[in-house]
C-alpha atoms as a PDB file:
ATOM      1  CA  UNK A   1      15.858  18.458  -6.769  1.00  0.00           C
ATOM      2  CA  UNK A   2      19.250  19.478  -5.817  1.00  0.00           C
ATOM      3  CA  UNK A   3      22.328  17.985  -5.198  1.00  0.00           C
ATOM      4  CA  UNK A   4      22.135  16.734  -1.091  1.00  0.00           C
ATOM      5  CA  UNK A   5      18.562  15.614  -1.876  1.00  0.00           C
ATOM      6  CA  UNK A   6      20.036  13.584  -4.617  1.00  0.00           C
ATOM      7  CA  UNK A   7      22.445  12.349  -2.361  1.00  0.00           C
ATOM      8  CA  UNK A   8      19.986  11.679   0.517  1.00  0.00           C
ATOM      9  CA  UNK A   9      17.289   9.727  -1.961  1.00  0.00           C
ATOM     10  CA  UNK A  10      20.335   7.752  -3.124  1.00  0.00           C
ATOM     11  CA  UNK A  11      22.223   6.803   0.660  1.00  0.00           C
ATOM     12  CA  UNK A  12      18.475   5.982   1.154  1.00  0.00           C
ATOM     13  CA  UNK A  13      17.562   3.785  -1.399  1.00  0.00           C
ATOM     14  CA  UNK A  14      21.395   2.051  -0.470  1.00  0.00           C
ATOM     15  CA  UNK A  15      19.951   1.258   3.437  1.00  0.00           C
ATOM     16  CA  UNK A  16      16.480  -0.001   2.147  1.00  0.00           C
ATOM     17  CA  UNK A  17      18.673  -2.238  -0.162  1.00  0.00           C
ATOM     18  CA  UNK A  18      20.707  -3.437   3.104  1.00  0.00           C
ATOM     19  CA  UNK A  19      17.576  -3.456   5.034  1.00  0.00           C
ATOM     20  CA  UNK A  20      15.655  -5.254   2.698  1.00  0.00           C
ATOM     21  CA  UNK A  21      18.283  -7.835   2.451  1.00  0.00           C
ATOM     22  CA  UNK A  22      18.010  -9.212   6.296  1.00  0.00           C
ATOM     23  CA  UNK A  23      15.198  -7.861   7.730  1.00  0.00           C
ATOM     24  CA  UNK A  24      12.510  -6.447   5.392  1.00  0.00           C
ATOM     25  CA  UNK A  25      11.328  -2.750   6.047  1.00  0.00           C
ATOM     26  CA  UNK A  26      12.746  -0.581   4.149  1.00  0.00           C
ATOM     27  CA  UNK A  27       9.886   1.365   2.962  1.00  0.00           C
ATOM     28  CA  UNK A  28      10.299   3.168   6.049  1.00  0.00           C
ATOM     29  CA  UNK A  29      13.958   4.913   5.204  1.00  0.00           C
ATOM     30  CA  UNK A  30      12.976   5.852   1.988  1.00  0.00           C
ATOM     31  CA  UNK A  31       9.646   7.172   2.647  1.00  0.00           C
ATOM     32  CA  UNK A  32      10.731   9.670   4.704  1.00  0.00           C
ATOM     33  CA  UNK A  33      13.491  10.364   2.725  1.00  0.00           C
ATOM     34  CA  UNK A  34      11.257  11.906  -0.168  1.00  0.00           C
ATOM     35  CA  UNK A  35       9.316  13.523   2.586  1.00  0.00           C
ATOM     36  CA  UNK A  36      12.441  15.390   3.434  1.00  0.00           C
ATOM     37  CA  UNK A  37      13.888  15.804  -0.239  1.00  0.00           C
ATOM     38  CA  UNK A  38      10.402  18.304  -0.724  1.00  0.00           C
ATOM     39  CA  UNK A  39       7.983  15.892  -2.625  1.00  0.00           C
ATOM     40  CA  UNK A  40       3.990  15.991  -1.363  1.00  0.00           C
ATOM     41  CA  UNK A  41       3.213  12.487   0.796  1.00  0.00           C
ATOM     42  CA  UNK A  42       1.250  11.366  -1.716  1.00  0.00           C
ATOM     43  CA  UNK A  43       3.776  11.547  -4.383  1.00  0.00           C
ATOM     44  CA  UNK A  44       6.522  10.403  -2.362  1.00  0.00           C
ATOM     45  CA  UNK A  45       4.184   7.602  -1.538  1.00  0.00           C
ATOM     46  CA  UNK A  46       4.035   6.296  -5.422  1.00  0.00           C
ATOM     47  CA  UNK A  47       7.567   7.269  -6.042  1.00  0.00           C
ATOM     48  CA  UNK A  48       8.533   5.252  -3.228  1.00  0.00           C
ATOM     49  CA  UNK A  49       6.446   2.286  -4.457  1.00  0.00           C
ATOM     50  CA  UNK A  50       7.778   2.643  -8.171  1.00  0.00           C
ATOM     51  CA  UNK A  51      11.601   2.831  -6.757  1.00  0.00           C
ATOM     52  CA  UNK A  52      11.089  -0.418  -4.771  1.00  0.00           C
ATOM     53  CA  UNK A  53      10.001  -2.940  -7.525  1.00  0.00           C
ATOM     54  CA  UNK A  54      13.040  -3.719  -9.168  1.00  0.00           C
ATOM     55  CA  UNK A  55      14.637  -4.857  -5.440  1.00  0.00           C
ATOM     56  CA  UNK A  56      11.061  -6.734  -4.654  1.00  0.00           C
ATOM     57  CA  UNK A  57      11.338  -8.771  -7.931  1.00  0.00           C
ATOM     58  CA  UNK A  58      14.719  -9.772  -7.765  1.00  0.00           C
ATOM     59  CA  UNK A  59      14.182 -10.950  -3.891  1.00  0.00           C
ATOM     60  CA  UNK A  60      11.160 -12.842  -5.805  1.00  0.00           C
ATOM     61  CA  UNK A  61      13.393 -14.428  -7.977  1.00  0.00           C
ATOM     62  CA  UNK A  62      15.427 -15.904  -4.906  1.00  0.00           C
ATOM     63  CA  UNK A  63      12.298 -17.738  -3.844  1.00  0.00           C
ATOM     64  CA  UNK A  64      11.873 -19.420  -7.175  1.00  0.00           C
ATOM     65  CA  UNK A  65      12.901 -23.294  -6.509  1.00  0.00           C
ATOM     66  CA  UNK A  66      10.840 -23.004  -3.315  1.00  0.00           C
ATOM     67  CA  UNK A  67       8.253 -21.609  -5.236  1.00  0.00           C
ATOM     68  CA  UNK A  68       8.637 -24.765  -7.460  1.00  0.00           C
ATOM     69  CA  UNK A  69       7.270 -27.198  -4.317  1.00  0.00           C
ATOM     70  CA  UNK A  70       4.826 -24.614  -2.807  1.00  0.00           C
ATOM     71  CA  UNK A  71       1.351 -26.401  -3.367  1.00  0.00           C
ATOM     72  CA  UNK A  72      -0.577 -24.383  -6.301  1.00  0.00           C
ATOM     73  CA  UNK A  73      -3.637 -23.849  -4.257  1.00  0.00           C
ATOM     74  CA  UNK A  74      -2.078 -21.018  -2.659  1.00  0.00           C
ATOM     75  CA  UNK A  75      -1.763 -19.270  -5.994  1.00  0.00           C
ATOM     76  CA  UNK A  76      -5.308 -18.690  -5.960  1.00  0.00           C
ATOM     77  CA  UNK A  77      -4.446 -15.588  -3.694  1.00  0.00           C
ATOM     78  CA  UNK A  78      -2.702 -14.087  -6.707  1.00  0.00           C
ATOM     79  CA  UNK A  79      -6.046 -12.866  -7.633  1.00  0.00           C
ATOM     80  CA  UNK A  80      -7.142 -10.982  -4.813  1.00  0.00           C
ATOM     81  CA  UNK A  81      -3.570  -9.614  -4.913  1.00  0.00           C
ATOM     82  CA  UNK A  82      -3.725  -7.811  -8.174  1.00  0.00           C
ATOM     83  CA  UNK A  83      -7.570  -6.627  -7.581  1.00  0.00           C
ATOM     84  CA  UNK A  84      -6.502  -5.161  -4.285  1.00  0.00           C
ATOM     85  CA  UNK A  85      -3.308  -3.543  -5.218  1.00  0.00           C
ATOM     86  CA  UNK A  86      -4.685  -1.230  -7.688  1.00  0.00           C
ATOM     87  CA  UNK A  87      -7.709  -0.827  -5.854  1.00  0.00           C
ATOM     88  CA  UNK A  88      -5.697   1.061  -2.716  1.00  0.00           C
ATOM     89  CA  UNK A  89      -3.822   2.672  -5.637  1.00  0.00           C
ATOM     90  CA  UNK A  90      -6.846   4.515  -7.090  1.00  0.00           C
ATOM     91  CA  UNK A  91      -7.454   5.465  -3.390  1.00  0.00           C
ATOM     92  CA  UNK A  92      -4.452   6.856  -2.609  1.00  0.00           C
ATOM     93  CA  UNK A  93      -4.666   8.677  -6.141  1.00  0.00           C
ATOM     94  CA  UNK A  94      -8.060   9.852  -5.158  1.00  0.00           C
ATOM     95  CA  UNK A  95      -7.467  10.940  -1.733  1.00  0.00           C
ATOM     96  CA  UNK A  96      -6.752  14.966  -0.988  1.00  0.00           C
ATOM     97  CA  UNK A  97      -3.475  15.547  -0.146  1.00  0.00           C
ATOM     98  CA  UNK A  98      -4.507  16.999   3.286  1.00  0.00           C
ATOM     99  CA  UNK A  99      -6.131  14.071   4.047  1.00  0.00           C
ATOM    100  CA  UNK A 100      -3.257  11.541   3.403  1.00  0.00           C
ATOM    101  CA  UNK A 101      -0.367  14.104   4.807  1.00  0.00           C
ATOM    102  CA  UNK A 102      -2.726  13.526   8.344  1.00  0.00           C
ATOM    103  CA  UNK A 103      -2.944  10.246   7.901  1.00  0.00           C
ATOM    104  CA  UNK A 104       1.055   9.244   7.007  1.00  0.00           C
ATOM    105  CA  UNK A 105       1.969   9.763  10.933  1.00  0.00           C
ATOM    106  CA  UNK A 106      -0.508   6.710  11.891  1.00  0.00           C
ATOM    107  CA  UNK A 107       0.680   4.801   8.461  1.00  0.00           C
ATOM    108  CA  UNK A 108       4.424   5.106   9.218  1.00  0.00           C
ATOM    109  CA  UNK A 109       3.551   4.019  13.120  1.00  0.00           C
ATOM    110  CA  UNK A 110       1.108   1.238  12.184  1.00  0.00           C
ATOM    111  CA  UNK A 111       3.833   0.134   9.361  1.00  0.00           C
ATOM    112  CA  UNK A 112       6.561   0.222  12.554  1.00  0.00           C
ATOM    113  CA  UNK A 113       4.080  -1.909  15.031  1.00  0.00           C
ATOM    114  CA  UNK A 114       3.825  -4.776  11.868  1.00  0.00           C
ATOM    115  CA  UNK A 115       7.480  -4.108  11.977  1.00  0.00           C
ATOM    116  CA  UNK A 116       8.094  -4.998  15.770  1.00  0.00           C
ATOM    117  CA  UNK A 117       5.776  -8.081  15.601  1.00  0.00           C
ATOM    118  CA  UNK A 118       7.539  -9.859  12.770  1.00  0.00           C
ATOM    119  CA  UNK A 119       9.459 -11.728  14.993  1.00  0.00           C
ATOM    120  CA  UNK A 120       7.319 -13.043  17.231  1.00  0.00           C
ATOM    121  CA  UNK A 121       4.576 -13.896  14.264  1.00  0.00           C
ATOM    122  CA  UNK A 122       7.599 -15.920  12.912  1.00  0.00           C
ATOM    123  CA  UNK A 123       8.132 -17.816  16.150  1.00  0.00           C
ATOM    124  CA  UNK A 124       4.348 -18.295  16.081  1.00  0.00           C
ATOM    125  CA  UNK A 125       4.358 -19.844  12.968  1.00  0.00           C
ATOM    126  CA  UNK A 126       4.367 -23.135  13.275  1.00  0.00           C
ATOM    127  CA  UNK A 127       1.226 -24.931  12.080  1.00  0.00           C
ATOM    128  CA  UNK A 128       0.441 -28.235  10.452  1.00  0.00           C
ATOM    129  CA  UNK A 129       1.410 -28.643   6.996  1.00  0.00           C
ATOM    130  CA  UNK A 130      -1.940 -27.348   4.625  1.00  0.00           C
ATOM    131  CA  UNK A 131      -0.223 -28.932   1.427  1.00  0.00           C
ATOM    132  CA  UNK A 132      -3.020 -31.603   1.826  1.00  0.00           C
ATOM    133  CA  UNK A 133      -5.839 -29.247   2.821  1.00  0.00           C
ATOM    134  CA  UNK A 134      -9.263 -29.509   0.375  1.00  0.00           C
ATOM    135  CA  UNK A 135      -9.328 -25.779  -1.277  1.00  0.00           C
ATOM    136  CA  UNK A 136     -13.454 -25.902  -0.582  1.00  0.00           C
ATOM    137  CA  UNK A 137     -15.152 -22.873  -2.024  1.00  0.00           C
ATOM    138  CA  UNK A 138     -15.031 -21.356   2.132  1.00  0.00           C
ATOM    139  CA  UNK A 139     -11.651 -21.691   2.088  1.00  0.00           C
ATOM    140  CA  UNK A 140     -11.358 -19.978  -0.915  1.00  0.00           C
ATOM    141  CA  UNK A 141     -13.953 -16.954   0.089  1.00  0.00           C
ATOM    142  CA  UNK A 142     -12.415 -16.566   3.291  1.00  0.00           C
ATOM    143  CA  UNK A 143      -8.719 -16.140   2.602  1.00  0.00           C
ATOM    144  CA  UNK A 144      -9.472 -14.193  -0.541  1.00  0.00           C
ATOM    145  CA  UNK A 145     -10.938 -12.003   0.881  1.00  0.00           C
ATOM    146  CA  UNK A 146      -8.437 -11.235   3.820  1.00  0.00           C
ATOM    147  CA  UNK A 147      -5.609 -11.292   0.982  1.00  0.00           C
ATOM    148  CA  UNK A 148      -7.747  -8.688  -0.856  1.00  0.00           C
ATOM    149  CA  UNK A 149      -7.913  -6.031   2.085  1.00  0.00           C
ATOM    150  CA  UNK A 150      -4.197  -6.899   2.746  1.00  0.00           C
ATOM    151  CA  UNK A 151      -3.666  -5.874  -0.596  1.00  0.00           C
ATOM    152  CA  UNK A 152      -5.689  -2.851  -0.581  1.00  0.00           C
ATOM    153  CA  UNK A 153      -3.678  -1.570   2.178  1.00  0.00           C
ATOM    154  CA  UNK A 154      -0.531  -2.590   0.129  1.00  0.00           C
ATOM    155  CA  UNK A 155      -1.511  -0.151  -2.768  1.00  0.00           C
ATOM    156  CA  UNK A 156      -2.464   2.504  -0.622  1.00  0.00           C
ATOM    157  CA  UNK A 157       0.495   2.759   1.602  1.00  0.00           C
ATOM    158  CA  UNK A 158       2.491  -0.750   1.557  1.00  0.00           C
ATOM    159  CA  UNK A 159       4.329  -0.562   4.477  1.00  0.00           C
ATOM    160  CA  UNK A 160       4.538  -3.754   6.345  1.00  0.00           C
ATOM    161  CA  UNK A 161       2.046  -6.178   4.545  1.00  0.00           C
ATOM    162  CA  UNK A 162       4.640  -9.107   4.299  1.00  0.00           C
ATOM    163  CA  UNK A 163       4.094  -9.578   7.867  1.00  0.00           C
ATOM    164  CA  UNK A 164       0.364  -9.577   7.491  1.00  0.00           C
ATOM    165  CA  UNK A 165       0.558 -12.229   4.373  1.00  0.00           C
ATOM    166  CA  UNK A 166       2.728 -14.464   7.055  1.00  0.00           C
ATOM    167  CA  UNK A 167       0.579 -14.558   9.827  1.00  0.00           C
ATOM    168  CA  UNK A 168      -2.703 -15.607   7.045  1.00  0.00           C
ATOM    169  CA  UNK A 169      -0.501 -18.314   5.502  1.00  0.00           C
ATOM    170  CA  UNK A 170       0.692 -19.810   8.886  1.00  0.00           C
ATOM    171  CA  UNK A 171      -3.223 -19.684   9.780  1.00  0.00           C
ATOM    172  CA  UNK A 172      -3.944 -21.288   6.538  1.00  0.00           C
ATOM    173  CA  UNK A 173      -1.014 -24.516   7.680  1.00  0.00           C
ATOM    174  CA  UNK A 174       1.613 -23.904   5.547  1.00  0.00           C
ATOM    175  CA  UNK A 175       4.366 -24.442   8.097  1.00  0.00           C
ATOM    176  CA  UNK A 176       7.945 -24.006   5.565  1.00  0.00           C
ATOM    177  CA  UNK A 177       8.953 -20.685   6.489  1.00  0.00           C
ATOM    178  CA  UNK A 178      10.942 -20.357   2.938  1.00  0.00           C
ATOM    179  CA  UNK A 179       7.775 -21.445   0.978  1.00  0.00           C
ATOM    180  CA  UNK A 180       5.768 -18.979   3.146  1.00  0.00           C
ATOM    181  CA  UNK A 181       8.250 -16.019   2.160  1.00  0.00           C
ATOM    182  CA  UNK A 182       8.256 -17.207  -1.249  1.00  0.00           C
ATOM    183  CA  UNK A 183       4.745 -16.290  -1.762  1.00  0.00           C
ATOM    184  CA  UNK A 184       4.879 -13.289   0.480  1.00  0.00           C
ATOM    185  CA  UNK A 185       7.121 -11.881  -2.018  1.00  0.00           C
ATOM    186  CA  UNK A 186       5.038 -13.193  -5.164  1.00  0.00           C
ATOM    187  CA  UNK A 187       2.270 -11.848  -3.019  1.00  0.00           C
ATOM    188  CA  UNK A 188       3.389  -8.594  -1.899  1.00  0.00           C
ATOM    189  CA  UNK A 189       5.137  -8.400  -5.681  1.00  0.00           C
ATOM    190  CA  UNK A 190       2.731  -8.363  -7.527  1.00  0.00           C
ATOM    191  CA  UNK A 191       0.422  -5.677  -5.162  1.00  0.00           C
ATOM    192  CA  UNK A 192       3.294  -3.561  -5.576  1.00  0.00           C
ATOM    193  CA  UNK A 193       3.587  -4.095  -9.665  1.00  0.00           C
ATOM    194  CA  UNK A 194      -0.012  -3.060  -9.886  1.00  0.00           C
ATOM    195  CA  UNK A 195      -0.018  -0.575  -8.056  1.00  0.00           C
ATOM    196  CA  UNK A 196       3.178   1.256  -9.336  1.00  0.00           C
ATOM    197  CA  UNK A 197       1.985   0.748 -13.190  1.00  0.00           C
ATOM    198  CA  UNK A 198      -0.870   2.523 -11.835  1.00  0.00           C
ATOM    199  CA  UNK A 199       1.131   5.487 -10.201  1.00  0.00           C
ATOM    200  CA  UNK A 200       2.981   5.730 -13.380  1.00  0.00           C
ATOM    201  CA  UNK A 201      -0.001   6.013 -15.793  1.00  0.00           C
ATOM    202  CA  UNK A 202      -1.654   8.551 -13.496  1.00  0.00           C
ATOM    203  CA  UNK A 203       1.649  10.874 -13.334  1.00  0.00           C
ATOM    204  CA  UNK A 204       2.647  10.523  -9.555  1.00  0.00           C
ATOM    205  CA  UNK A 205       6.073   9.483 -10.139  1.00  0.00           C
ATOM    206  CA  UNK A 206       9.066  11.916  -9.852  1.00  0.00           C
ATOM    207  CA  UNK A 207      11.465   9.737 -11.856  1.00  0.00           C
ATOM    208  CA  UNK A 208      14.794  11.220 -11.240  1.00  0.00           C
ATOM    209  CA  UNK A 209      13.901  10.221  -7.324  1.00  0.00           C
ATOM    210  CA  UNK A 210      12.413   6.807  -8.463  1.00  0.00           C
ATOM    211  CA  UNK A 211      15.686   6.429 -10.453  1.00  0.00           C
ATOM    212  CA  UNK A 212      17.869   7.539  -7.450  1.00  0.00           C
ATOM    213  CA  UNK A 213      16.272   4.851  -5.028  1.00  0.00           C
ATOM    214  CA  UNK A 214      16.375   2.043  -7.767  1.00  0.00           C
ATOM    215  CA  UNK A 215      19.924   2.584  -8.406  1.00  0.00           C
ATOM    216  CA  UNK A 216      20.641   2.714  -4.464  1.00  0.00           C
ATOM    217  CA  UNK A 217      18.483  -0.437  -3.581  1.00  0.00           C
ATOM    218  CA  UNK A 218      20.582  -2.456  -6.393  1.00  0.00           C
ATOM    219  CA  UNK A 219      23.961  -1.128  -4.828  1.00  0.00           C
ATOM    220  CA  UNK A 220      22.441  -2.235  -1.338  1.00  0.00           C
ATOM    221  CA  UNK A 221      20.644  -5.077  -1.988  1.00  0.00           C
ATOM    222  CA  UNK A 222      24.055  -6.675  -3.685  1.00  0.00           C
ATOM    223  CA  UNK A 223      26.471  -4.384  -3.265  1.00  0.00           C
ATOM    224  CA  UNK A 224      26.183  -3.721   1.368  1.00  0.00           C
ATOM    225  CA  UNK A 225      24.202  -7.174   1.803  1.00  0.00           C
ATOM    226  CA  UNK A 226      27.171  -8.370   3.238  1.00  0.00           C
ATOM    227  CA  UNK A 227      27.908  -5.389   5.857  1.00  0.00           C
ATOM    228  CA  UNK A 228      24.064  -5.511   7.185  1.00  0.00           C
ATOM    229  CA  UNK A 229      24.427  -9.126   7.623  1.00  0.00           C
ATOM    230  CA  UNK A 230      27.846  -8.253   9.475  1.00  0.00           C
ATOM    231  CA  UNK A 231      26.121  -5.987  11.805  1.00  0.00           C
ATOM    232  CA  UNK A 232      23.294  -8.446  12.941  1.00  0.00           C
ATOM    233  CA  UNK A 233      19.428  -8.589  12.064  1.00  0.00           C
ATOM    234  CA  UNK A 234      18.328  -7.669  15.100  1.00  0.00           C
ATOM    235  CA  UNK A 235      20.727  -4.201  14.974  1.00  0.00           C
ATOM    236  CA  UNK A 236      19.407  -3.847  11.936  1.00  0.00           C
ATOM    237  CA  UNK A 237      15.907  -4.070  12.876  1.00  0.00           C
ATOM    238  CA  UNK A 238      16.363  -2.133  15.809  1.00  0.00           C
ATOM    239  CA  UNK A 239      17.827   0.707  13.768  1.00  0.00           C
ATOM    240  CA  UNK A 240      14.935   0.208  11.528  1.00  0.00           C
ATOM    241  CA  UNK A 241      12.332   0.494  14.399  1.00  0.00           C
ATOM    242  CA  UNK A 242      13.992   3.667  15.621  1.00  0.00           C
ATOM    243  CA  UNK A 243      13.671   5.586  12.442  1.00  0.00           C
ATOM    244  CA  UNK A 244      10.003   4.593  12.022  1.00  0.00           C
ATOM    245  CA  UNK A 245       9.098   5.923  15.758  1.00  0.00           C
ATOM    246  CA  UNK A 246      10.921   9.074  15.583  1.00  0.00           C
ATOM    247  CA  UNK A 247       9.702   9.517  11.418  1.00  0.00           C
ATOM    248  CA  UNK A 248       6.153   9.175  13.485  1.00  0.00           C
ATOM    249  CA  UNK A 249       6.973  11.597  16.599  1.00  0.00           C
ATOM    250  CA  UNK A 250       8.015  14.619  13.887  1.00  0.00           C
ATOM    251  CA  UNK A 251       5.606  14.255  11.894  1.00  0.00           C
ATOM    252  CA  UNK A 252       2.628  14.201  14.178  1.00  0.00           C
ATOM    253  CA  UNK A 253       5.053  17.382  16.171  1.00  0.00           C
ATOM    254  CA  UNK A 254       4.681  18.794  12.763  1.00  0.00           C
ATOM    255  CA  UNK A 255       0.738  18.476  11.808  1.00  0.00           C
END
């Protein structure tokens, strides 16, 4: 790696941090950003994942007291979580390199679409409470199992899946948006733990670009909260949306 991919991997990890902090999506700066600094798809996949954690865990860790009042039926999804994640790790670890370079285009467009809808999903949202809800073993079998394929997906690739954990627990009647992105983030956490432990035992990791993006998220996250919140969500988002599309358009130019 030399020094203006350094540079790059670190600006990029700084705008996921910013990103992150008011509108979610920054898997899809610093994605391509490893793309671009040289690394294979596949390894700039599980760097990517690795660099994130840190900034995913301490956006958990802003949840916490409505994590406290969130009714403990919905941490029966933790499970499928965990199985998933490192499930769609192993995939992605298994997968030729061929096969997942043809495959990022439709991953980084897919990821954009989720992207796009989180908005109106939120407006959506707007159920009946499901704090009083019996947790009956159909209940149980049938959000499990959507959680687990959500969570598959989120080891494999990752972009995205906090808008697919909103729209199951507005379906499921939890109606407090805060509670709801409290356990997307315990959720989508946790997939992403798994999964990067994973990466890291199997030797996917290039850890001076890991480091770079951790370091940058931190700055960003703390650091340039304040100037993404000064520029708007939705110009933000927008921004966001653009990079995703055109990430898409060159890549499937280039395959």
């Amino acid at each position: 790696m030399n020094l203006p991919e350094g540079i790059l991997l670190f600006t990029s990890g700084i705008l996921a941090g910013m990103i992150n902090s008011v509108a979610g999506g920054g898997t899809l700066v610093t994605f391509p950003a490893l793309l671009w600094a040289g690394n294979s798809p596949i390894i700039a996949n599980a760097t990517n994942t690795v660099g994130l954690v840190p900034g995913a865990w301490s956006s958990l860790w802003g949840y916490r007291d409505e994590l406290k009042d969130t009714p403990r039926k919905f941490l029966i999804l933790l499970a499928p979580s965990l199985v998933g994640g490192i499930i769609g790790a192993v995939l992605l670890k298994h997968t030729p390199d061929k096969v997942f370079a043809s495959l990022v285009p439709y991953l980084i467009l897919f990821a954009t679409v989720l992207f796009m809808l989180q908005e109106p999903v939120q407006r959506w949202l707007k159920t009946s409470d499901a704090s009083h809800h019996p947790v009956t073993a159909r209940w149980i079998a049938w959000t499990g199992f959507y959680q687990f394929f959500v969570a598959v997906y989120g080891g494999y690739f990752g972009a995205g899946i906090g808008i697919l954990m909103l729209a199951a627990l507005g379906v499921m009647g939890l109606s407090n948006i805060h509670q709801m992105n409290g356990l997307k983030n315990l959720f989508g956490s946790s997939v992403n733990a798994i999964a990067a432990l994973y990466f890291i035992y199997a030797g996917l990791v290039t850890w001076p670009s890991a480091l770079l993006i951790m370091a940058g998220a931190i700055i960003g996250g703390y650091g340039a909260a304040g100037l993404a919140r000064r520029l708007g969500q939705k110009f933000v988002r927008r921004c966001v949306i653009i990079i995703g599309l055109a990430m898409t358009v060159s890549l499937l130019i280039k395959h």
